[in-house]
C-alpha atoms as a PDB file:
ATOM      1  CA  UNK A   1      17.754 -18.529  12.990  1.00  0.00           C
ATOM      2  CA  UNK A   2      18.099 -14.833  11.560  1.00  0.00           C
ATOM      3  CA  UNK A   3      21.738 -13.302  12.542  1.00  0.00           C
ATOM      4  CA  UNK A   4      21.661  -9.542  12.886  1.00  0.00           C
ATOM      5  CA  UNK A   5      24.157  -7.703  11.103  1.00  0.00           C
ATOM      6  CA  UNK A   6      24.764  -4.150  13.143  1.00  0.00           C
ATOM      7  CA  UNK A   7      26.725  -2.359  10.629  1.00  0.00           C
ATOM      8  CA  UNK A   8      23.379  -3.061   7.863  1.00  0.00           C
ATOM      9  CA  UNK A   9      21.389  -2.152  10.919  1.00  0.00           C
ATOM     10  CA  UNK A  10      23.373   1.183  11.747  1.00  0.00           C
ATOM     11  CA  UNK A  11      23.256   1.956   7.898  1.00  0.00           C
ATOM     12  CA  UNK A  12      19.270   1.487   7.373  1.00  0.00           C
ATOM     13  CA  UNK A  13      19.035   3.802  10.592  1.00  0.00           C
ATOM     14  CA  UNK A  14      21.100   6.466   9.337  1.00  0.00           C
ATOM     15  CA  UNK A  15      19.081   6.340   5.336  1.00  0.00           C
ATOM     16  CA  UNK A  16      15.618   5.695   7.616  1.00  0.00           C
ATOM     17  CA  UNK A  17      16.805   9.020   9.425  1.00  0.00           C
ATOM     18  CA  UNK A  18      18.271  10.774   7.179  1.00  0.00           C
ATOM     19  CA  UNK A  19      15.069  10.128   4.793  1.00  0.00           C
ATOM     20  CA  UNK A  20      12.519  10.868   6.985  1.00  0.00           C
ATOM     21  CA  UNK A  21      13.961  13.525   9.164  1.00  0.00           C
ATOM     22  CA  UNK A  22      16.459  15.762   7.040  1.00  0.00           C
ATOM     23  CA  UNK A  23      14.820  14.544   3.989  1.00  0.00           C
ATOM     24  CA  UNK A  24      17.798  13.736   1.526  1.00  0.00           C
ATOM     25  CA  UNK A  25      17.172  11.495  -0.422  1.00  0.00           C
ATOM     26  CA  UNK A  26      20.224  11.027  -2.333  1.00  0.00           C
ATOM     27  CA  UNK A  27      22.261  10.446   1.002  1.00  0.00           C
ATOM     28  CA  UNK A  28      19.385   8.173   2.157  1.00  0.00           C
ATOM     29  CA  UNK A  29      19.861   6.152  -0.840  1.00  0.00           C
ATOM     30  CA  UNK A  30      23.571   6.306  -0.351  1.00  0.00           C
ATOM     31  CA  UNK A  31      23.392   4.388   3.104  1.00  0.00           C
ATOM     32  CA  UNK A  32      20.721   2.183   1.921  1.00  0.00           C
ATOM     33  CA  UNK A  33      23.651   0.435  -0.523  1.00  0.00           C
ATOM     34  CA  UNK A  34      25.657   0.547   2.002  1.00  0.00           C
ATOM     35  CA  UNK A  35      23.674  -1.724   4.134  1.00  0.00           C
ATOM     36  CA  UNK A  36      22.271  -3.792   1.448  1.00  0.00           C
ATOM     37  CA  UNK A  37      26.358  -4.531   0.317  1.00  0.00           C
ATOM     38  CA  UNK A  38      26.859  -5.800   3.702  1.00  0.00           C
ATOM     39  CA  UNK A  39      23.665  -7.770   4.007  1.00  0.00           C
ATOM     40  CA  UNK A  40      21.855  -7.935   0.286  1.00  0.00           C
ATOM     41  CA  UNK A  41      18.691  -9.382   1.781  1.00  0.00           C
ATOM     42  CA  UNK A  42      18.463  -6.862   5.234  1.00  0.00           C
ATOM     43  CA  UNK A  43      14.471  -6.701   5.099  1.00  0.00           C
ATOM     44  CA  UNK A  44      14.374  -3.637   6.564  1.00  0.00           C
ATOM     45  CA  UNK A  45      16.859  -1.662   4.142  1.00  0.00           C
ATOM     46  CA  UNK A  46      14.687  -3.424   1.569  1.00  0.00           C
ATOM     47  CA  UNK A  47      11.326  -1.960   2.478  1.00  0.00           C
ATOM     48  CA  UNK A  48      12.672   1.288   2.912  1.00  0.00           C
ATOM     49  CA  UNK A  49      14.442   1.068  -0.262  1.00  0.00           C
ATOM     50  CA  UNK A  50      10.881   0.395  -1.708  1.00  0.00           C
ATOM     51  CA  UNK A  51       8.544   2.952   0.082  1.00  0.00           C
ATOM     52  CA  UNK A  52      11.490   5.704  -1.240  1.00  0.00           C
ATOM     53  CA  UNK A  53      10.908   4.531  -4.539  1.00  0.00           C
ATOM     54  CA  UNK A  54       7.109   4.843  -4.758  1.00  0.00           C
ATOM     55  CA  UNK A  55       7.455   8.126  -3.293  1.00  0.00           C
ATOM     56  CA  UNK A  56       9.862   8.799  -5.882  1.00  0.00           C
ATOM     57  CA  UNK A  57       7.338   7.368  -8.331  1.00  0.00           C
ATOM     58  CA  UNK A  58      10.167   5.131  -9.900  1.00  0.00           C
ATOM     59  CA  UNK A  59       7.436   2.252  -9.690  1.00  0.00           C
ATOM     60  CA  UNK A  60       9.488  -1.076 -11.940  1.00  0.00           C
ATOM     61  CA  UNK A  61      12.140  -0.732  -9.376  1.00  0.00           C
ATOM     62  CA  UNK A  62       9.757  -0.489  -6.679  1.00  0.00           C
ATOM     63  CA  UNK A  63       8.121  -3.576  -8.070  1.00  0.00           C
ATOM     64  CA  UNK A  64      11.585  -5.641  -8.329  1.00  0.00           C
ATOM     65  CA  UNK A  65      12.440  -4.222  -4.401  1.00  0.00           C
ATOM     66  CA  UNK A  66       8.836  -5.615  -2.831  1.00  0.00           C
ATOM     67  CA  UNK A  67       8.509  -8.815  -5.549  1.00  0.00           C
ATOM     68  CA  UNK A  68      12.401  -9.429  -3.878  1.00  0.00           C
ATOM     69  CA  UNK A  69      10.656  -9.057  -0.414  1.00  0.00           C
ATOM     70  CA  UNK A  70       7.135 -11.506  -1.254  1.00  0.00           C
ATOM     71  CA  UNK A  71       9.717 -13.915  -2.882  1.00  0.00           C
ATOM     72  CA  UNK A  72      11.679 -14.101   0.697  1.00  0.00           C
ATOM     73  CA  UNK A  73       8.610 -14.656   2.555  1.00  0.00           C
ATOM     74  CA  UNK A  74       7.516 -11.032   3.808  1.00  0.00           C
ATOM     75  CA  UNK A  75       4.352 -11.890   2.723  1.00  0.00           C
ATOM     76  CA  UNK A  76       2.508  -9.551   5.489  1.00  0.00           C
ATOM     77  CA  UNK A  77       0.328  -6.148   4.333  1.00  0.00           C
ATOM     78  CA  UNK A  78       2.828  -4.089   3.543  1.00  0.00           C
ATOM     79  CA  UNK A  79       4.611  -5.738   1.202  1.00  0.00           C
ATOM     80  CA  UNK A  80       1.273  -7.016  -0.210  1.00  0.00           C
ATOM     81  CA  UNK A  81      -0.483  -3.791  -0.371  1.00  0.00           C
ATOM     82  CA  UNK A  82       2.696  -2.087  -1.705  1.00  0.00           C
ATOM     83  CA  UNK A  83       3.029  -4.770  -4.393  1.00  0.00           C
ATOM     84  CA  UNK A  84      -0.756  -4.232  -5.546  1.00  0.00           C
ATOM     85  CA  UNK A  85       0.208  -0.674  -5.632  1.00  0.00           C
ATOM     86  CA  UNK A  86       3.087  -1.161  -7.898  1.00  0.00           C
ATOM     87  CA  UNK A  87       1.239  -3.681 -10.517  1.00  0.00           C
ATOM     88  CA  UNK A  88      -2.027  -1.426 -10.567  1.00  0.00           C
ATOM     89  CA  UNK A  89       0.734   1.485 -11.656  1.00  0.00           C
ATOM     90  CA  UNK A  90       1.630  -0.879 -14.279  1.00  0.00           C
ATOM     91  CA  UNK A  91      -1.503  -1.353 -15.750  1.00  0.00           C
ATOM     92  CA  UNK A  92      -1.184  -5.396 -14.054  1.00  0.00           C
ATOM     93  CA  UNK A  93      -4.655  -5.021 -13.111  1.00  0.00           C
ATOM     94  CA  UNK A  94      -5.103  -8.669 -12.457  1.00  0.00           C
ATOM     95  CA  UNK A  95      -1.978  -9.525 -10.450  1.00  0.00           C
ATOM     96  CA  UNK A  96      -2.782  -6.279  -8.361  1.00  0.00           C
ATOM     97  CA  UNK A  97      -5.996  -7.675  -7.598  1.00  0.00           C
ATOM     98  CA  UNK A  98      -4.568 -10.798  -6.388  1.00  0.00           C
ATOM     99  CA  UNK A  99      -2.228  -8.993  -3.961  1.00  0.00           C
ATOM    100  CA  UNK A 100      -4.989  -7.197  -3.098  1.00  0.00           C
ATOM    101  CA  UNK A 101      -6.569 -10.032  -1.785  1.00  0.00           C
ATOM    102  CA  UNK A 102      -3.262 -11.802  -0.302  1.00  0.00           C
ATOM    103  CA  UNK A 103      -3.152  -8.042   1.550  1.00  0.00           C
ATOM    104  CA  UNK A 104      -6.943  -9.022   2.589  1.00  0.00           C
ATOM    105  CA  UNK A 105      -5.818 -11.225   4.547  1.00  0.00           C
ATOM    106  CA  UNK A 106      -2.951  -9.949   6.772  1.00  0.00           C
ATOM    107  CA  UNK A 107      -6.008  -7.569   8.136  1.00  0.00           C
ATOM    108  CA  UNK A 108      -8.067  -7.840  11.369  1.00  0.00           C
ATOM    109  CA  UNK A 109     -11.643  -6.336  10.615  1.00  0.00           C
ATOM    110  CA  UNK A 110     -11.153  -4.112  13.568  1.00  0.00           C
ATOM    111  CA  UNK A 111      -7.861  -2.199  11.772  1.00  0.00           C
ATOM    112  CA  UNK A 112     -10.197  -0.094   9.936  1.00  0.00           C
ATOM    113  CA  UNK A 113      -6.474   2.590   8.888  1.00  0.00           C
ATOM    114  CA  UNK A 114      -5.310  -0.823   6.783  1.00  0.00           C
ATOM    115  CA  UNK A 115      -8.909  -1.361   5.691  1.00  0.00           C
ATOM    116  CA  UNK A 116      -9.055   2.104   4.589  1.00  0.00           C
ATOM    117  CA  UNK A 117      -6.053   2.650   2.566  1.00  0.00           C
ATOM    118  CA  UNK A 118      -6.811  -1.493   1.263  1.00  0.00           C
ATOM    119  CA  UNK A 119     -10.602  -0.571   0.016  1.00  0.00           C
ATOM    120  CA  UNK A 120      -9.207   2.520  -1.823  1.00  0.00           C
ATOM    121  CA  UNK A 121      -6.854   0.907  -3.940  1.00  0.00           C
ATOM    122  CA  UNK A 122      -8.884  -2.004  -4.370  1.00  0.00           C
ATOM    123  CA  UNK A 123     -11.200   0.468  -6.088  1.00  0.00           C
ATOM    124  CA  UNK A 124      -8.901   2.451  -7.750  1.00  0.00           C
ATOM    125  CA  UNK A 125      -7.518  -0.575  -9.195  1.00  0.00           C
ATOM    126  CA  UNK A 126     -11.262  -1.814 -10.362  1.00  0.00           C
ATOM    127  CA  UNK A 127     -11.812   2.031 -11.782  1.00  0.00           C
ATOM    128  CA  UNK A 128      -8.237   1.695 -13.680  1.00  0.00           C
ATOM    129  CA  UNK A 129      -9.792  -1.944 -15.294  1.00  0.00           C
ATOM    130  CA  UNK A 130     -12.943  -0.570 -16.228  1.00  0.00           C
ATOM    131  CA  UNK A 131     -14.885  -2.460 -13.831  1.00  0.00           C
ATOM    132  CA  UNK A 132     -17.240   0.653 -12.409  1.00  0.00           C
ATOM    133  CA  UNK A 133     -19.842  -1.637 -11.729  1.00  0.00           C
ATOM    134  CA  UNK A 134     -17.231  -4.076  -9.135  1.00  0.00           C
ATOM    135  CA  UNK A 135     -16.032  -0.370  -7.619  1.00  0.00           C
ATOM    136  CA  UNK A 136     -19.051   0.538  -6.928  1.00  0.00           C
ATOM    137  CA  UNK A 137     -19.909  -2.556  -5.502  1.00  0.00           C
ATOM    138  CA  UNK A 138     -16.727  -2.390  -3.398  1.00  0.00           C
ATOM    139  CA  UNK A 139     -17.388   1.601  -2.401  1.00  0.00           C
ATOM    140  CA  UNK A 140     -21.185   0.189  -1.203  1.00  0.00           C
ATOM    141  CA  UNK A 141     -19.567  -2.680   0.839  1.00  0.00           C
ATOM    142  CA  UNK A 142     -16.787  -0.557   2.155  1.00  0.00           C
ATOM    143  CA  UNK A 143     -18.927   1.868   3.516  1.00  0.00           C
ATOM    144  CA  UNK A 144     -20.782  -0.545   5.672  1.00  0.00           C
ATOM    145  CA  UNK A 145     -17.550  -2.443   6.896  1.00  0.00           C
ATOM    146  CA  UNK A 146     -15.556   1.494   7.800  1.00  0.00           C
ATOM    147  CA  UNK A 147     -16.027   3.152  10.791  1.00  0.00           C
ATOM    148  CA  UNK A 148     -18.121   6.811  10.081  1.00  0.00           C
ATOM    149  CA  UNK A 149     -14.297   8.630   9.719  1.00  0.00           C
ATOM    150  CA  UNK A 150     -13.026   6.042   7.319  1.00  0.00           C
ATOM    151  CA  UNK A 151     -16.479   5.754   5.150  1.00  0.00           C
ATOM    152  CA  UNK A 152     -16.902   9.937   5.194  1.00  0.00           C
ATOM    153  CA  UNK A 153     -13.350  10.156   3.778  1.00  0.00           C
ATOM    154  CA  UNK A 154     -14.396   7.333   1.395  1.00  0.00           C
ATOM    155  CA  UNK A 155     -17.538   9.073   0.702  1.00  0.00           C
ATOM    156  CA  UNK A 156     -15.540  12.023  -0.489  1.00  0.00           C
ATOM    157  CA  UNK A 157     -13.087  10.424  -2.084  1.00  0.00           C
ATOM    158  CA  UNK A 158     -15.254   8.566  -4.669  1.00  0.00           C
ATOM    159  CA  UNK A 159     -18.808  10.371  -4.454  1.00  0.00           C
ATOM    160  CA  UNK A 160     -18.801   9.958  -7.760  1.00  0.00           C
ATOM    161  CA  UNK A 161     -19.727   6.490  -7.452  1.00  0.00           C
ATOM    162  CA  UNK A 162     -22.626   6.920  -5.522  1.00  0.00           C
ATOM    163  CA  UNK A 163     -24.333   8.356  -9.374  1.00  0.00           C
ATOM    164  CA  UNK A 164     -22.996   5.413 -10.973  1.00  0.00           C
ATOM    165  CA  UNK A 165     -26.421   3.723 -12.861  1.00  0.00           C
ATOM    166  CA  UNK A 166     -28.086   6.408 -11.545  1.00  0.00           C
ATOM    167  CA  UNK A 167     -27.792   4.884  -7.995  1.00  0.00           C
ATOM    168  CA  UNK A 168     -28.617   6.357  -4.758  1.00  0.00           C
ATOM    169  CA  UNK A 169     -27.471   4.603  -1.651  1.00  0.00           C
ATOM    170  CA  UNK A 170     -27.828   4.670   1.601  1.00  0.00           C
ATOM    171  CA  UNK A 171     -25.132   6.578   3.591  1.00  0.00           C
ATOM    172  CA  UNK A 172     -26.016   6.308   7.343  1.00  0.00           C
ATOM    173  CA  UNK A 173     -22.164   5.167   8.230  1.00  0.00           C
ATOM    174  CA  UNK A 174     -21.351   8.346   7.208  1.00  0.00           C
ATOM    175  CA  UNK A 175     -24.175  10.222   8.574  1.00  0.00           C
ATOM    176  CA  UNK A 176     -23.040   8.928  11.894  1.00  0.00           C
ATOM    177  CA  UNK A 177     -19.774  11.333  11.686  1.00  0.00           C
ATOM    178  CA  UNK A 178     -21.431  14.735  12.314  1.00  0.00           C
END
């Protein structure tokens, strides 16, 4: 059984708020070690902790904050997706791939948002490999599998692809949008 701790709860609320809403981040930070020296393992602090430092793009300690989360058993799409993130940033093509897939599977086929944002790393981690021919695979599948606003942002997002060995394909997900 999980015992709350209120005073690392009333810290993460105050860095959650004080990030998000009056957007300082060096007082955000501040309470965030606050809560985390009254409760080093508060899962929420954590993930905050790590989404601040991927925005701040200050990816190895990002990568210790969510590999600290997988390790404690938050092993559900955000941490996941957020840890493929980090390794793919790295250049840990392979081990992103792999949480790419763990991330896979923490997703309902009808939660096309996580889909979405899963598909486009997946390929931007295949594109950062040198796999073009796996991304373009991917794109092909992933336009099938999106709903028409998902697949015309991923349309635009890697049209590129659709040239790749000279390559036309068919595009009647997105066609569906207008």
């Amino acid at each position: 059984m999980q015992v709350i701790n209120f005073l690392a709860e009333k810290y993460y609320k105050i860095a959650y708020d004080t990030f998000f809403y009056i957007e300082d981040n060096k007082k955000a930070h501040k309470y965030i070690e606050y809560a985390l020296e009254v409760s080093p393992n508060h899962i929420k602090t954590l993930k905050l902790k790590g989404r601040m430092l991927i925005l701040e793009d200050r990816i190895t300690e990002a990568l210790y904050i969510w590999d600290k989360l997988y390790n404690m058993g938050e092993k559900d799409f955000e941490t996941t997706s957020k840890l493929a993130y980090c390794c793919a940033q790295k250049g840990e093509y392979l081990r992103a791939l792999e949480f790419c897939e763990k991330s896979a599977m923490c997703v309902d086929l009808g939660e096309n948002e996580k889909m979405f944002s899963l598909y486009r790393l997946k390929i931007e981690i295949l594109l950062g490999a040198k796999k073009p021919a796996s991304a373009f695979k991917l794109f092909k599948n992933a336009l099938k599998m999106l709903g028409s606003t998902y697949a015309y942002e991923l349309k635009n997002s890697y049209s590129f692809l659709a040239f790749y060995n000279d390559s036309v394909i068919s595009l009647k997900n997105v066609k569906r949008a207008f």
